[in-house]
Protein backbone atom coordinates (compact mmCIF):
# COMPACT_ATOMS: atom_id res chain seq x y z
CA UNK A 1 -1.24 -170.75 7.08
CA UNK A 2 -0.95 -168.02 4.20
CA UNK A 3 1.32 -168.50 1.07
CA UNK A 4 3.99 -166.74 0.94
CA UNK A 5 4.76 -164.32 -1.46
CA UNK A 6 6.77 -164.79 -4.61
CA UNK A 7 10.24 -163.42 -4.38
CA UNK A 8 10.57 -160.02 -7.00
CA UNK A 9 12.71 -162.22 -8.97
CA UNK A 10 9.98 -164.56 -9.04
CA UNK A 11 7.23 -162.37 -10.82
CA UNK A 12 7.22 -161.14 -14.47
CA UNK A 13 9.79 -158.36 -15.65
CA UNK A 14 7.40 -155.22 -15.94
CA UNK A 15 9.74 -152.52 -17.69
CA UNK A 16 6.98 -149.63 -16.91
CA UNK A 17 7.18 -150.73 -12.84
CA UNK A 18 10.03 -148.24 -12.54
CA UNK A 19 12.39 -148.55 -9.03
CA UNK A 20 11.72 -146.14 -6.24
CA UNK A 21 15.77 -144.96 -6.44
CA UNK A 22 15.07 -144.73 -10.23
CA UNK A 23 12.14 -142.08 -9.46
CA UNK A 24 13.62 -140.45 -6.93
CA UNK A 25 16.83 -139.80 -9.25
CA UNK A 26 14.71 -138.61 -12.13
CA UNK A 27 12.60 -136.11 -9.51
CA UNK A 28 16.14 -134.93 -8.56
CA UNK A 29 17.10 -134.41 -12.68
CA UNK A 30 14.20 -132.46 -13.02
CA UNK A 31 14.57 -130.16 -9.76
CA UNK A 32 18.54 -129.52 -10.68
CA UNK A 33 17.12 -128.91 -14.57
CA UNK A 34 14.44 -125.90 -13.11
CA UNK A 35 16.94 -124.68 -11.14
CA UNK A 36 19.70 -124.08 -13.28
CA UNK A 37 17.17 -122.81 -16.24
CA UNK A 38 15.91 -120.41 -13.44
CA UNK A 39 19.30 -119.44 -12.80
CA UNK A 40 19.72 -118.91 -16.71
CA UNK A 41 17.21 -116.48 -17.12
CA UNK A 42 18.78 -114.29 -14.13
CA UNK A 43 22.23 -114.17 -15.77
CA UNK A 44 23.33 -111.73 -18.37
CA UNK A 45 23.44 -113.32 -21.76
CA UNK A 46 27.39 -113.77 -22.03
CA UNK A 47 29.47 -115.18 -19.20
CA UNK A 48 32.54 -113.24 -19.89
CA UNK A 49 32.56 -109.59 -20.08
CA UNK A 50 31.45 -108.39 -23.88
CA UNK A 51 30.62 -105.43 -26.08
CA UNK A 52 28.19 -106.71 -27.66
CA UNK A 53 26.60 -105.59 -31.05
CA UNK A 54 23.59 -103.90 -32.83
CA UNK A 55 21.17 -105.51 -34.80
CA UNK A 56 21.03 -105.65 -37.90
CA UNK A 57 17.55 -105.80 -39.32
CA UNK A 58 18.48 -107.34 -42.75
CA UNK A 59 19.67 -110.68 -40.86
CA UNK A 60 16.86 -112.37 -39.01
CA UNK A 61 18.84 -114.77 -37.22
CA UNK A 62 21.37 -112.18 -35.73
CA UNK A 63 19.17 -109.92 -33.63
CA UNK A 64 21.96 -107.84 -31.36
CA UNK A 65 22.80 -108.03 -28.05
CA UNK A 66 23.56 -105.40 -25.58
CA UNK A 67 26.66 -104.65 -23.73
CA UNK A 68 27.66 -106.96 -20.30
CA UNK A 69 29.74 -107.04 -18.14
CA UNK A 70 29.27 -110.73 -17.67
CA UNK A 71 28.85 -112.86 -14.58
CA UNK A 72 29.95 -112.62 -11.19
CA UNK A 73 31.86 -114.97 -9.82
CA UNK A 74 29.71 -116.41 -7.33
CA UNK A 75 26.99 -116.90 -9.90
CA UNK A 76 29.51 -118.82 -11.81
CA UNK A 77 30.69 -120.86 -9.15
CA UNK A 78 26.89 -121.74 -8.45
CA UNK A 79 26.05 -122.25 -12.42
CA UNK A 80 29.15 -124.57 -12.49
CA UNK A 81 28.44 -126.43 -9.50
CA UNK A 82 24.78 -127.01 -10.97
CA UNK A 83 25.98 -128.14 -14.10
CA UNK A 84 28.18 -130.62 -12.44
CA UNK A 85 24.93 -131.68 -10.27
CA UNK A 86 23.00 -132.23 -12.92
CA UNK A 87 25.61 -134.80 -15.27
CA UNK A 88 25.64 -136.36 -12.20
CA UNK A 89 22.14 -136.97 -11.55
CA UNK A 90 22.16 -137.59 -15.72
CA UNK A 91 24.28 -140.15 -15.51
CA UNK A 92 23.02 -141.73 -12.28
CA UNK A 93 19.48 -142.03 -13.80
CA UNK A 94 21.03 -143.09 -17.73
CA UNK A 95 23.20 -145.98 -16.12
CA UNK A 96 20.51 -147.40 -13.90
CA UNK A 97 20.42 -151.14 -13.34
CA UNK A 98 16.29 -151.08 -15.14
CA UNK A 99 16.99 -150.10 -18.36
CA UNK A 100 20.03 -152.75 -18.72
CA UNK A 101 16.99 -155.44 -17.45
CA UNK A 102 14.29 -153.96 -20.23
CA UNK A 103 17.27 -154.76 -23.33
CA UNK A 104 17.10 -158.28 -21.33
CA UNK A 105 13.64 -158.46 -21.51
């Protein structure tokens, strides 16, 4: 006859033995993150049509911007929807049940 094993509750609180829900929610952060910085650096720089303006070589922190005629709306619709993803996933990985049990241990 073998021992059996200790329950989880049983063993030592280890706050670095992350949960496999807890992982998989941070991969899923970090995939909606690259994806909507990927999507960033396809979009013009304003959202909403705009002049823009020249530079202005005095001012080193104000270095012009070209004209745009902003974003369409299906790249919107997708940035938005990504942004909503990823508070989602944010929050889903910020509330988790571990960190509330590492402030208890």
């Amino acid at each position: 006859m073998s021992t059996p094993a200790p329950a989880a509750e049983d063993q030592p609180f280890d706050p670095k033995a992350f949960p496999k829900d807890l992982i998989a929610s941070q991969l899923k952060l970090a995939e909606l993150y690259a994806a909507l910085n990927a999507l960033q650096a396809k979009l013009p720089w304003c959202r909403d049509a705009h002049a823009g303006w020249p530079a202005e070589p005095e001012r080193w922190y104000r270095p012009g911007r070209p004209e745009t005629d902003g974003w369409e709306a299906s790249a919107a619709e997708t940035y938005d929807g990504l942004w909503k993803a990823l508070r989602k996933a944010a929050a889903a990985v910020q509330g988790h049940d571990h960190w509330s049990r590492c402030k208890q241990h």
